[in-house]
Protein backbone atom coordinates (compact mmCIF):
# COMPACT_ATOMS: atom_id res chain seq x y z
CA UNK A 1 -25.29 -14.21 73.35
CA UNK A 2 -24.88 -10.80 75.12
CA UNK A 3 -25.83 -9.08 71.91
CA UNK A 4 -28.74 -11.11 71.62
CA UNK A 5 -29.84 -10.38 74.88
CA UNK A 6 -29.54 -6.91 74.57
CA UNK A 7 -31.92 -7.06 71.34
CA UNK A 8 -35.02 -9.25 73.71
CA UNK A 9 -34.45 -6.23 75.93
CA UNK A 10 -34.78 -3.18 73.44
CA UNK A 11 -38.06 -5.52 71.96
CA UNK A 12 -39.61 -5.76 75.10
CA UNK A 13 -38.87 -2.00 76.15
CA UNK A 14 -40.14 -1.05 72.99
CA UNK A 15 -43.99 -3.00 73.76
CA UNK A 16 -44.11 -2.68 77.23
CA UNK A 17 -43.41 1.08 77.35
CA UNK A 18 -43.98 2.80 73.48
CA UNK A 19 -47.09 0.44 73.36
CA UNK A 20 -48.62 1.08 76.64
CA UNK A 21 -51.91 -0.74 75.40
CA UNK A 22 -49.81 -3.57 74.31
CA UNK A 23 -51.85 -6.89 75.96
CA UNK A 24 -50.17 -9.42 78.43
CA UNK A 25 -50.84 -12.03 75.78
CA UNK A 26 -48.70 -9.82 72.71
CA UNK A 27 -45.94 -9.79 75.75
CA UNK A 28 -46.31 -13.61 76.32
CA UNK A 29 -46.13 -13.90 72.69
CA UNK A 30 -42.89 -12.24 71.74
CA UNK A 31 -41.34 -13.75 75.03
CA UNK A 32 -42.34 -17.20 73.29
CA UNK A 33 -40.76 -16.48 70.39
CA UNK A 34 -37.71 -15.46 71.72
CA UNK A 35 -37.36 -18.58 73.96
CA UNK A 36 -38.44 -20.99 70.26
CA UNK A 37 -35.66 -19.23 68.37
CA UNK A 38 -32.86 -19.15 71.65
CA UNK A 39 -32.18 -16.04 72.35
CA UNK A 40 -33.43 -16.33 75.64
CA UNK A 41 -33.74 -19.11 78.41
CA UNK A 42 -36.89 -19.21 80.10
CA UNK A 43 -35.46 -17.79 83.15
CA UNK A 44 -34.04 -14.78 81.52
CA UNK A 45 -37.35 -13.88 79.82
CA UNK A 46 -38.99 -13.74 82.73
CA UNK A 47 -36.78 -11.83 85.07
CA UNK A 48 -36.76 -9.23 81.68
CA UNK A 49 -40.55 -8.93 81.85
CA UNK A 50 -40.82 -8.72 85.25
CA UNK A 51 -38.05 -6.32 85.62
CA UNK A 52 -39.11 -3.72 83.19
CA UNK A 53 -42.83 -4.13 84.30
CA UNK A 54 -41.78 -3.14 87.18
CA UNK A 55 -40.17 -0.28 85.95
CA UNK A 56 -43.26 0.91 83.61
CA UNK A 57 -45.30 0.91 86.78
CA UNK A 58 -42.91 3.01 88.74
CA UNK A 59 -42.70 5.64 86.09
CA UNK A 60 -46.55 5.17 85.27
CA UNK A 61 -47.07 5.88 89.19
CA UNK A 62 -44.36 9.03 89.29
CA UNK A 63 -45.25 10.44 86.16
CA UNK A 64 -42.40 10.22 84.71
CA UNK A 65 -43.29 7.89 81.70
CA UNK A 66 -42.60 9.82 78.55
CA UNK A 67 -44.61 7.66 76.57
CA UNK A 68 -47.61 8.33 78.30
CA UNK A 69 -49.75 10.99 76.99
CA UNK A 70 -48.78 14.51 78.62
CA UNK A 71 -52.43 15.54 79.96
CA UNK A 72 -52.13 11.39 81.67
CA UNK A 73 -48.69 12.34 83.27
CA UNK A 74 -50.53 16.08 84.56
CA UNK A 75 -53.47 14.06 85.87
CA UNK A 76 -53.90 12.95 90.04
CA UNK A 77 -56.22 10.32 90.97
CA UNK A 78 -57.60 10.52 94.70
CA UNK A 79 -60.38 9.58 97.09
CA UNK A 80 -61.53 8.47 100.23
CA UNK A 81 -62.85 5.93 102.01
CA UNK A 82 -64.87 6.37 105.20
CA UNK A 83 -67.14 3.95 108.12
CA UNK A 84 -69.62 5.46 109.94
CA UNK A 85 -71.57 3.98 112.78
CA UNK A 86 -74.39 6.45 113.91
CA UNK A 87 -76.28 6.30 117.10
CA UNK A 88 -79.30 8.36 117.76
CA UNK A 89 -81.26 9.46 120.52
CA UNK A 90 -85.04 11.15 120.28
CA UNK A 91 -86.58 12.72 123.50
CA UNK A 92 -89.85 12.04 121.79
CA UNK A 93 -90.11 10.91 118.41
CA UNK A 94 -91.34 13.69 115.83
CA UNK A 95 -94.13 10.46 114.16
CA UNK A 96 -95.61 7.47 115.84
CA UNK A 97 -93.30 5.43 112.93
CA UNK A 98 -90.16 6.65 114.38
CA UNK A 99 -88.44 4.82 117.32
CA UNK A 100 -86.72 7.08 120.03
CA UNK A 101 -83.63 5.16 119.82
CA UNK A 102 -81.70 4.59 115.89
CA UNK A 103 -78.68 2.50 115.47
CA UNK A 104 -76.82 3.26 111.70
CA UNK A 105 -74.05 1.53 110.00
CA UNK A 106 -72.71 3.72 106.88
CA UNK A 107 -70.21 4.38 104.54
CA UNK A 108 -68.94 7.03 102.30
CA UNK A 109 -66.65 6.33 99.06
CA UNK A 110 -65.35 9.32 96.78
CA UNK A 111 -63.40 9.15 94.41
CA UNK A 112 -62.34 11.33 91.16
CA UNK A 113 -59.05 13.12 89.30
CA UNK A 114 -57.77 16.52 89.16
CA UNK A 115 -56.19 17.18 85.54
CA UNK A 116 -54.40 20.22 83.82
CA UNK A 117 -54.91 20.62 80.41
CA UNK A 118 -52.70 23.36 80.47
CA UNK A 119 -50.83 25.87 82.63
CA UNK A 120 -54.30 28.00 82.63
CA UNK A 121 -56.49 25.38 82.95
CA UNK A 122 -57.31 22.63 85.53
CA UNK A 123 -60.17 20.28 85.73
CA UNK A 124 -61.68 18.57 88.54
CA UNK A 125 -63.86 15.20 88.74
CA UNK A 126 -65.40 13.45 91.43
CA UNK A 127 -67.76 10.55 92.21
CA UNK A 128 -69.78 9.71 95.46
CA UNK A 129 -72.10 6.74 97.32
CA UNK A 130 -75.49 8.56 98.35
CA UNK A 131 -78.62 7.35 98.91
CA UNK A 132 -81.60 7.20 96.12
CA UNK A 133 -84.18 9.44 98.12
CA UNK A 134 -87.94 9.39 97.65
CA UNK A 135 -90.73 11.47 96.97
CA UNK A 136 -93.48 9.54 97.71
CA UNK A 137 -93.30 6.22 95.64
CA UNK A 138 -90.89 8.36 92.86
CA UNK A 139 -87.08 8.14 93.08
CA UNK A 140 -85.82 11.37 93.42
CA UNK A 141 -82.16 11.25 93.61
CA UNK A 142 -79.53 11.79 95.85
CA UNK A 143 -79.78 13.70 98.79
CA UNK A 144 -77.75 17.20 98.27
CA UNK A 145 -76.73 17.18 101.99
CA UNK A 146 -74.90 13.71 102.31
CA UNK A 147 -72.77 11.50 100.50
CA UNK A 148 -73.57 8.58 103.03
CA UNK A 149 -74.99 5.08 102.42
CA UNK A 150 -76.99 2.90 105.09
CA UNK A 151 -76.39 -0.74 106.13
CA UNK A 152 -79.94 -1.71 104.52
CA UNK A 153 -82.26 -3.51 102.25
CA UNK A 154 -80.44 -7.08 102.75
CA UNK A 155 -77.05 -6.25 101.32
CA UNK A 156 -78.33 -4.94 98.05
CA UNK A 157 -75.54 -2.71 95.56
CA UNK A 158 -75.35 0.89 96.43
CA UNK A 159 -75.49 3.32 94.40
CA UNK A 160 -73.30 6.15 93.12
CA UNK A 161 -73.40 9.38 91.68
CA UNK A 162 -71.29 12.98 89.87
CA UNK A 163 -70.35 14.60 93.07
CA UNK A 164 -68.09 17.18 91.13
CA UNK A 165 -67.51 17.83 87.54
CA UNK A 166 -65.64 21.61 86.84
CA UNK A 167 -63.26 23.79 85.28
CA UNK A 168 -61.71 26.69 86.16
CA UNK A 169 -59.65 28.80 84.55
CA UNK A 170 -56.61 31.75 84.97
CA UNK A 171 -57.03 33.83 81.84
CA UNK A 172 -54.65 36.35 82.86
CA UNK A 173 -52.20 33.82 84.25
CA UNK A 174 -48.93 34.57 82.17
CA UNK A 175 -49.76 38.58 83.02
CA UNK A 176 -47.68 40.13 85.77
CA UNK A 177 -50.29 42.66 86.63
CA UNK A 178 -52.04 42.37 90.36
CA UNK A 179 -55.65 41.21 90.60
CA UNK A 180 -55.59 40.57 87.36
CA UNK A 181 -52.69 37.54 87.11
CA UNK A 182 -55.04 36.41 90.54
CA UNK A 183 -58.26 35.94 88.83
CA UNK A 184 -59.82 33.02 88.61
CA UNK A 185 -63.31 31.69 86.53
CA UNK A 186 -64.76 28.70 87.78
CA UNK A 187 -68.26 26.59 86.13
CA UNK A 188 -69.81 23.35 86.64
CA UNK A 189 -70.16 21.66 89.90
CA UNK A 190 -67.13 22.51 92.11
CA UNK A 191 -66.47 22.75 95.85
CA UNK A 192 -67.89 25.17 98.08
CA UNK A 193 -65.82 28.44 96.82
CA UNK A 194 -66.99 30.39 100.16
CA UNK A 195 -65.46 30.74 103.45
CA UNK A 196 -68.22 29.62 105.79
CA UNK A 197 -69.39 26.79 108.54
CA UNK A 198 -71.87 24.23 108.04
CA UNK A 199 -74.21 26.72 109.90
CA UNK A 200 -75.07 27.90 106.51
CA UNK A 201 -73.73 25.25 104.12
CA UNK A 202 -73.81 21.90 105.00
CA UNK A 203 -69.92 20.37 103.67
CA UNK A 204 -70.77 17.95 101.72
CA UNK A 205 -72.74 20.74 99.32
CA UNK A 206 -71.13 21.25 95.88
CA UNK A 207 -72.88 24.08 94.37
CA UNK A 208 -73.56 24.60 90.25
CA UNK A 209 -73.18 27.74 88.52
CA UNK A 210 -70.26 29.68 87.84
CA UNK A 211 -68.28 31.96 89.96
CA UNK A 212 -65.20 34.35 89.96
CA UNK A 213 -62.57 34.45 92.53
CA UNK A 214 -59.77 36.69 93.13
CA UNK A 215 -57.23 36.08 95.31
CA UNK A 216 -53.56 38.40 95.36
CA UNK A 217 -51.14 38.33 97.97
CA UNK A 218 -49.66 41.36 99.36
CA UNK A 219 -46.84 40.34 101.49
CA UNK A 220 -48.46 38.99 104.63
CA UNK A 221 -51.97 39.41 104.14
CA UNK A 222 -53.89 38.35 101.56
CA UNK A 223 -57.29 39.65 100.65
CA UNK A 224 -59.85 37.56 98.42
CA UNK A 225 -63.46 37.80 96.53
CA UNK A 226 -65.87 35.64 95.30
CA UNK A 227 -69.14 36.25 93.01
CA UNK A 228 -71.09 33.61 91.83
CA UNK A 229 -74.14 32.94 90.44
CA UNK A 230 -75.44 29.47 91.13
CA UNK A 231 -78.82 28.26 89.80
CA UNK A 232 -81.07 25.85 92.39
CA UNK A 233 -83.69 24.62 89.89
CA UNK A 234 -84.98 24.51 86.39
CA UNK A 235 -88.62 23.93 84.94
CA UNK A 236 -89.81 24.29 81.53
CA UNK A 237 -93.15 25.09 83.43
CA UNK A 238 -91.84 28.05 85.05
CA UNK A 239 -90.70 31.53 84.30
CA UNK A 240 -89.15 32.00 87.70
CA UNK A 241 -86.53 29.23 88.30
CA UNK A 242 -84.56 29.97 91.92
CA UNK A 243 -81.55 31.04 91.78
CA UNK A 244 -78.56 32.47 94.43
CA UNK A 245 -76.63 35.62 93.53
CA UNK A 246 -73.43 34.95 96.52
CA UNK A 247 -70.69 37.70 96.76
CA UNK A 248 -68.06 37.09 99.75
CA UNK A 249 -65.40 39.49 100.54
CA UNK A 250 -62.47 38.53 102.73
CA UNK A 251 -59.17 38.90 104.44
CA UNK A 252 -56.52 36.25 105.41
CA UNK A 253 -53.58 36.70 106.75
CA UNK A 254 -51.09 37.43 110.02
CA UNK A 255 -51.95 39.54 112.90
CA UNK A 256 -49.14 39.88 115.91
CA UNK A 257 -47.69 36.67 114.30
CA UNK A 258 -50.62 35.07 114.72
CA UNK A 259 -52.56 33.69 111.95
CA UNK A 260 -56.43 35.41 111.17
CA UNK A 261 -59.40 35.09 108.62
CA UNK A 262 -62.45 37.38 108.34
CA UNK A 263 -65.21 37.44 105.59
CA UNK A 264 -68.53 39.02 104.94
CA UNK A 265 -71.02 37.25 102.23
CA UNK A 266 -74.49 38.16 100.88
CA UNK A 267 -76.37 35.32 99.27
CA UNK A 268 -79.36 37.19 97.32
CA UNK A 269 -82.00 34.08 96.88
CA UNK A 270 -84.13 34.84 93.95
CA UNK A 271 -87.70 33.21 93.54
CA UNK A 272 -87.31 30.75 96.57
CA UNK A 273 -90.56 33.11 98.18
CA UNK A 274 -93.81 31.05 97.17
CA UNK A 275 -91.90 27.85 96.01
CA UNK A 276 -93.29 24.74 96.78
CA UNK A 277 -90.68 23.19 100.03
CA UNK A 278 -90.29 20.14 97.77
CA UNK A 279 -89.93 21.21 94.53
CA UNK A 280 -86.23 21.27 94.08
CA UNK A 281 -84.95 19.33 96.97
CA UNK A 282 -85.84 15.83 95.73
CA UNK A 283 -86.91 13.68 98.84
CA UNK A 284 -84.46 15.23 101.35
CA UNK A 285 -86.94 16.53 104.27
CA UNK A 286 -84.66 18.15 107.46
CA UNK A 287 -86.02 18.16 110.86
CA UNK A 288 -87.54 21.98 110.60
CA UNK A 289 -87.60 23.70 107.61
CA UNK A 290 -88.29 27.65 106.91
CA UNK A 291 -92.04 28.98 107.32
CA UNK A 292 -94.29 27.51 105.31
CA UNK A 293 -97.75 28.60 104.00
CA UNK A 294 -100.71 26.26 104.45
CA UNK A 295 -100.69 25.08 101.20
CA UNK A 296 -97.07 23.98 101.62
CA UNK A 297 -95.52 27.22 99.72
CA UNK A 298 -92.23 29.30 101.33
CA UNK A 299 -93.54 32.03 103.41
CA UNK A 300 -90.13 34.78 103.29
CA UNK A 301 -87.60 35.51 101.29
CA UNK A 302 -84.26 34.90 101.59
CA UNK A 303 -81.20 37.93 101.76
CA UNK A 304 -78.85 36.31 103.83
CA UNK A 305 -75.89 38.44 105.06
CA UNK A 306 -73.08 36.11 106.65
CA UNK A 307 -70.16 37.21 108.88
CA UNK A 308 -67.10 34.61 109.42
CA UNK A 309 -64.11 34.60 111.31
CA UNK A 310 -61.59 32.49 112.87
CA UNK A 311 -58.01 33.47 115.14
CA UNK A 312 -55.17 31.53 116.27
CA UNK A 313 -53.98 33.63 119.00
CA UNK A 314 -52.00 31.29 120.92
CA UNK A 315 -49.98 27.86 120.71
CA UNK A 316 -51.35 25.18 123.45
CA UNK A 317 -48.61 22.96 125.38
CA UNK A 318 -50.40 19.44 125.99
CA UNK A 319 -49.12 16.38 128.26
CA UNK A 320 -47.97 13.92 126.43
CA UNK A 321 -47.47 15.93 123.13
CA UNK A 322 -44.10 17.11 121.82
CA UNK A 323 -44.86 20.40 120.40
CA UNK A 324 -47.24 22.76 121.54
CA UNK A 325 -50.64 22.93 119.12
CA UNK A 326 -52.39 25.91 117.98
CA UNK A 327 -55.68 26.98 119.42
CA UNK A 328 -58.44 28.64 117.12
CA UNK A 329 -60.96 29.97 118.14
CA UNK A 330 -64.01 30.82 115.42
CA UNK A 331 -67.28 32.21 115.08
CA UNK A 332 -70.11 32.71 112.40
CA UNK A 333 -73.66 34.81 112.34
CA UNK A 334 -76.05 34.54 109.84
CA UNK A 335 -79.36 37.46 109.11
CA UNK A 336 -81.78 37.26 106.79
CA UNK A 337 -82.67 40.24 105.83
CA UNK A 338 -85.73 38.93 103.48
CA UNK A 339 -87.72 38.17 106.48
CA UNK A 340 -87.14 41.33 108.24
CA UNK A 341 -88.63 43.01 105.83
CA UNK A 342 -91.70 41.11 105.79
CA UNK A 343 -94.81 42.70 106.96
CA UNK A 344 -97.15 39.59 106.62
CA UNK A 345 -98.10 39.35 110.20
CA UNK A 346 -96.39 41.80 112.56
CA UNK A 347 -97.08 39.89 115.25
CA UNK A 348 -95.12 37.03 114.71
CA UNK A 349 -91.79 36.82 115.90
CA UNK A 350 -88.70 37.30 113.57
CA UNK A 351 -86.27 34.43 114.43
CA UNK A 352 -84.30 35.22 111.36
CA UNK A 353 -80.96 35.23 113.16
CA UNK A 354 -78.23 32.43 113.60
CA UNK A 355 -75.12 32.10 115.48
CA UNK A 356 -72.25 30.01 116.13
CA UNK A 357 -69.25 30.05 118.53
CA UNK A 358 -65.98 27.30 119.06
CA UNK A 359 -62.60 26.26 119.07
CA UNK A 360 -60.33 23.61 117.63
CA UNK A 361 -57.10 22.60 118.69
CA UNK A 362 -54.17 20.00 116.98
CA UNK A 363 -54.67 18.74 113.50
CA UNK A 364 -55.05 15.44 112.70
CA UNK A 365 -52.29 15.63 109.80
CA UNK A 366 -49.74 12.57 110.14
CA UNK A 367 -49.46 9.44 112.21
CA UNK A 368 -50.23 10.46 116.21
CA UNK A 369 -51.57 13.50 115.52
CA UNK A 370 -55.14 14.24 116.90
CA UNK A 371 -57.18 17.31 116.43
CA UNK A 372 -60.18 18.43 118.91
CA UNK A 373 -63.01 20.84 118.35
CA UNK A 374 -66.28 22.37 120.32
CA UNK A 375 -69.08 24.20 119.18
CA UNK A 376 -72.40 25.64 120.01
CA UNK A 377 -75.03 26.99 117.85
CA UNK A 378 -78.59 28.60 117.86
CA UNK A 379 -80.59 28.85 114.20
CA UNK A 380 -83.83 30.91 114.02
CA UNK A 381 -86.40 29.31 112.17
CA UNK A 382 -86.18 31.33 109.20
CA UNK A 383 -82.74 32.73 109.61
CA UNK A 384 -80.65 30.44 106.57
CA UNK A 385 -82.12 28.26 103.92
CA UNK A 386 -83.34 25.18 105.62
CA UNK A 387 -82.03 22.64 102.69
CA UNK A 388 -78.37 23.64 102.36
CA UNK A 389 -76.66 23.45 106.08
CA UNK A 390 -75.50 20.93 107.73
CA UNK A 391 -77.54 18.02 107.70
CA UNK A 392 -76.40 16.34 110.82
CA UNK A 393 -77.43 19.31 113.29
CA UNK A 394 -80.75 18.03 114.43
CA UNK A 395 -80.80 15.90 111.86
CA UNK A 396 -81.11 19.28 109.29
CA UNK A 397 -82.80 22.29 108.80
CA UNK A 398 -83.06 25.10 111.76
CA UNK A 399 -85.28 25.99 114.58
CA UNK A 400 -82.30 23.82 116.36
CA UNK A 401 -79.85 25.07 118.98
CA UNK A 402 -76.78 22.74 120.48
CA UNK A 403 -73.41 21.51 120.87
CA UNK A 404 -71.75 20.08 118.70
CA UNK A 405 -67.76 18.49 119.73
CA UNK A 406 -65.38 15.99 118.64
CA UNK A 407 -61.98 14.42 118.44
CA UNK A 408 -59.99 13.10 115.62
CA UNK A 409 -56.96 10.54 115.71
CA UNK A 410 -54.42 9.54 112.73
CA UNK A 411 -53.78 6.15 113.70
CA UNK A 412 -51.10 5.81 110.52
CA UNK A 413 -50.14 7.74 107.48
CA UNK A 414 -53.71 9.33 106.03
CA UNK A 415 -55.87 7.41 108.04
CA UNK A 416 -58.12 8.37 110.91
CA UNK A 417 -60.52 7.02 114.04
CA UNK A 418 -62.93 10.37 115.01
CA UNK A 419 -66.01 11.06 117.28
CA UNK A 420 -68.55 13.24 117.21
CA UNK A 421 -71.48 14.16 119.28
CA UNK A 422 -74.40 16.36 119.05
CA UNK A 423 -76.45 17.20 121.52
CA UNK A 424 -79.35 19.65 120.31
CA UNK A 425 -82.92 20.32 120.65
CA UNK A 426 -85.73 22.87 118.95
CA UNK A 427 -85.53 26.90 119.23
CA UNK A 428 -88.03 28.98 119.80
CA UNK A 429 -90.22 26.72 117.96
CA UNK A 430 -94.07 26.61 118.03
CA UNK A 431 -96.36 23.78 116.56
CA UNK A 432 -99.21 22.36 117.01
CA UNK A 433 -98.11 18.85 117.97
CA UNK A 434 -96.16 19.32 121.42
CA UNK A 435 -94.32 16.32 120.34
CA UNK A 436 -92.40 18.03 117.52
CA UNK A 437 -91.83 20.61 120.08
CA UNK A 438 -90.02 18.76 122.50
CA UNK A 439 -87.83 16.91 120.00
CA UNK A 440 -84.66 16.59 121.37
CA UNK A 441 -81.86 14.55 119.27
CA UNK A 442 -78.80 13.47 120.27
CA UNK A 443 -75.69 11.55 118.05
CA UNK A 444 -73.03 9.85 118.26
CA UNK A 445 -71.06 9.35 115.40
CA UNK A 446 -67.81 6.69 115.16
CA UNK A 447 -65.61 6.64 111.96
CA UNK A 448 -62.63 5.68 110.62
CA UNK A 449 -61.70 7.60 107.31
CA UNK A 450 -58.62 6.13 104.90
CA UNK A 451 -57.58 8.35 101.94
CA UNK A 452 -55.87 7.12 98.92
């Protein structure tokens, strides 16, 4: 009987992990069969199929499982899950349509792969919720700012969207030359590659384009580069179609033991001067936005030079907490040199300047950890691209100053409570409605994030 035994288990090996596709009802089958012709009780064939599922799903989940296909076993599946209630608070509400006081439930659900090909080679993929935004009575898409989703429209299906789809790729990877083993081509639609605040670039922005980083590490420090080239819009009715040429050069490394990070960028807009506001942004309208024309058309270019930098200089000791938590302390300032060199109307003032100061302490990385952070900001009208920062901030766009603080929590392993608060009101700002004038907005954000 033993040898008989030992043949249902070799079968059912065989199906359940050389024939990964194989059915539950071909495994009920031959389990069937087995029992009809007695090599098995009934008991026995199940504890073997149970037993060696289990142990196709372990291997399936460690990678391990040789019969899987090899780019399967190099691939990681990941995402996140997050719950957002949002409070708001207008001063005086920008429209007659808009109440001073907004209550938001939301939620946010990513989720996508990372795969390697190859040693040389990695691709990344990524879906998000967002919100269908209009222009006018047309559907125009997601927001580019925001992957959230409103509690609205009587429980209706939400929909979803390609947050990130890229490759990049080492071609000099198996070369033991510097730089060169250190270079890096990415294209498609990838993370942010720059070092930068959502000042300039609001986080949940995944630009498209291609780009080339390099990044070698001489013992302690490590310097990096990026170039890209990243196109905004298309339009087989126009010769000019916007585009950003972005260089950042950096340093990263350890200063008096102390960890540092310093960068300079240039983001060279091309064709954005003129443009329609609306033209490429779907239906996503922030707060301010850049100088306009009267007819609705950009008024300045856009040459922004960016300087980032954060330092740890010291370790924190905090009641309560075991070991002492690093402080950072960071800063960011933004010119456009495109409006400076505008000689429309002399008269009118520049405002083509931002600025950001703040600190952070902890990190929220493991179960009772918590992480806090503070920062204040002031953004000339005109001083970064109105579309592309953070979209939160006065509700988007610039002409905003403000705080801006918060504490996270990990209340278990890779899950998180936070709050957020922003309290922020127009800069240097002149229309002709006083009411837009005097809009001041303040938030309150509550979430708890899980990621899987």
């Amino acid at each position: 009987m033993k040898k008989y035994v030992a043949t249902a288990v070799f079968c059912i090996a065989v199906l359940l992990g050389g024939m990964t596709s194989a059915s539950a009802t071909d495994i009920d089958l031959l389990v069937n069969k087995l029992v009809e012709k007695g090599v098995l009780t009934q008991g026995e064939a199940q504890q073997l199929v149970t037993e060696t599922k289990e142990d196709i799903r372990r291997q399936n989940a460690e990678g391990t499982n040789e019969s899987l296909p090899s780019w399967l076993q190099k691939t990681k599946f990941s995402g996140d899950m997050r719950v957002r209630y949002q409070g708001e608070e207008h001063s005086s509400a920008p429209n007659p349509a808009q109440a001073n006081h907004r209550d938001r439930g939301r939620f946010r659900l990513r989720y996508g792969f990372d795969m390697k090909p190859n040693d040389l080679m990695h691709v990344g993929f990524r879906m998000a919720t967002g919100e269908n935004k209009m222009s006018g009575t047309t559907a125009a898409g997601p927001e580019l700012t925001s992957t959230n989703q409103s509690f609205t429209n009587t429980f209706n299906n939400k929909w979803i969207w390609v947050d990130q789809a890229y490759v990049d790729y080492v071609p000099f990877g198996h070369t033991s030359l510097p730089i060169l083993k250190d270079t890096k081509l990415i294209g498609g639609k990838f993370p942010n590659p720059f070092y930068t605040t959502d000042m300039v670039w609001d986080p949940d922005i995944n630009p498209e384009g291609g780009v080339i980083q390099i990044s070698p590490t001489f013992g302690t420090l490590k310097p990096f580069a990026t170039f890209g080239f990243l196109p905004m819009g298309e339009s087989s009715a126009d010769n000019n179609d916007p585009y950003i040429w972005a260089g950042q050069l950096g340093l990263s490394g350890v200063l008096m033991n102390r960890p540092f990070k310093v960068a300079g960028a240039y983001y060279d807009f091309q064709h954005v001067k003129g443009m329609t506001t609306t033209t490429y942004t779907g239906g996503w309208a922030p707060t301010f936005t850049n100088s306009a024309t009267g007819i609705g058309l950009l008024q300045y270019a856009f040459n922004v030079i960016e300087g980032t930098a954060e330092f740890s200089p010291i370790d924190v000791s905090i009641p309560f907490v075991d070991n002492p938590m690093p402080l950072t302390i960071m800063g960011d300032y933004a010119y456009n040199a495109g409006k400076a060199d505008d000689t429309i109307d002399p008269k009118t003032p520049k405002y083509n300047t931002a600025w950001l100061i703040g600190a952070k302490i902890g990190k929220a990385s493991g179960k009772g950890t918590w992480e806090a952070f503070y920062n204040f900001r002031e953004i000339g009208r005109d001083a970064v691209y109105s579309w592309i920062n953070d979209s939160d901030f006065h509700l988007g766009g610039t002409a905003s100053m403000g705080h801006k603080f918060g504490l996270t929590y990990a209340i278990m392993p890779s899950s998180t409570i936070s709050a957020t608060c922003f309290i922020t009101r127009p800069y240097k700002y002149v229309l002709a409605s006083t009411a837009n004038t005097s809009n001041n907005i303040n938030i309150i954000m509550l979430d708890w994030v899980t990621k899987f």
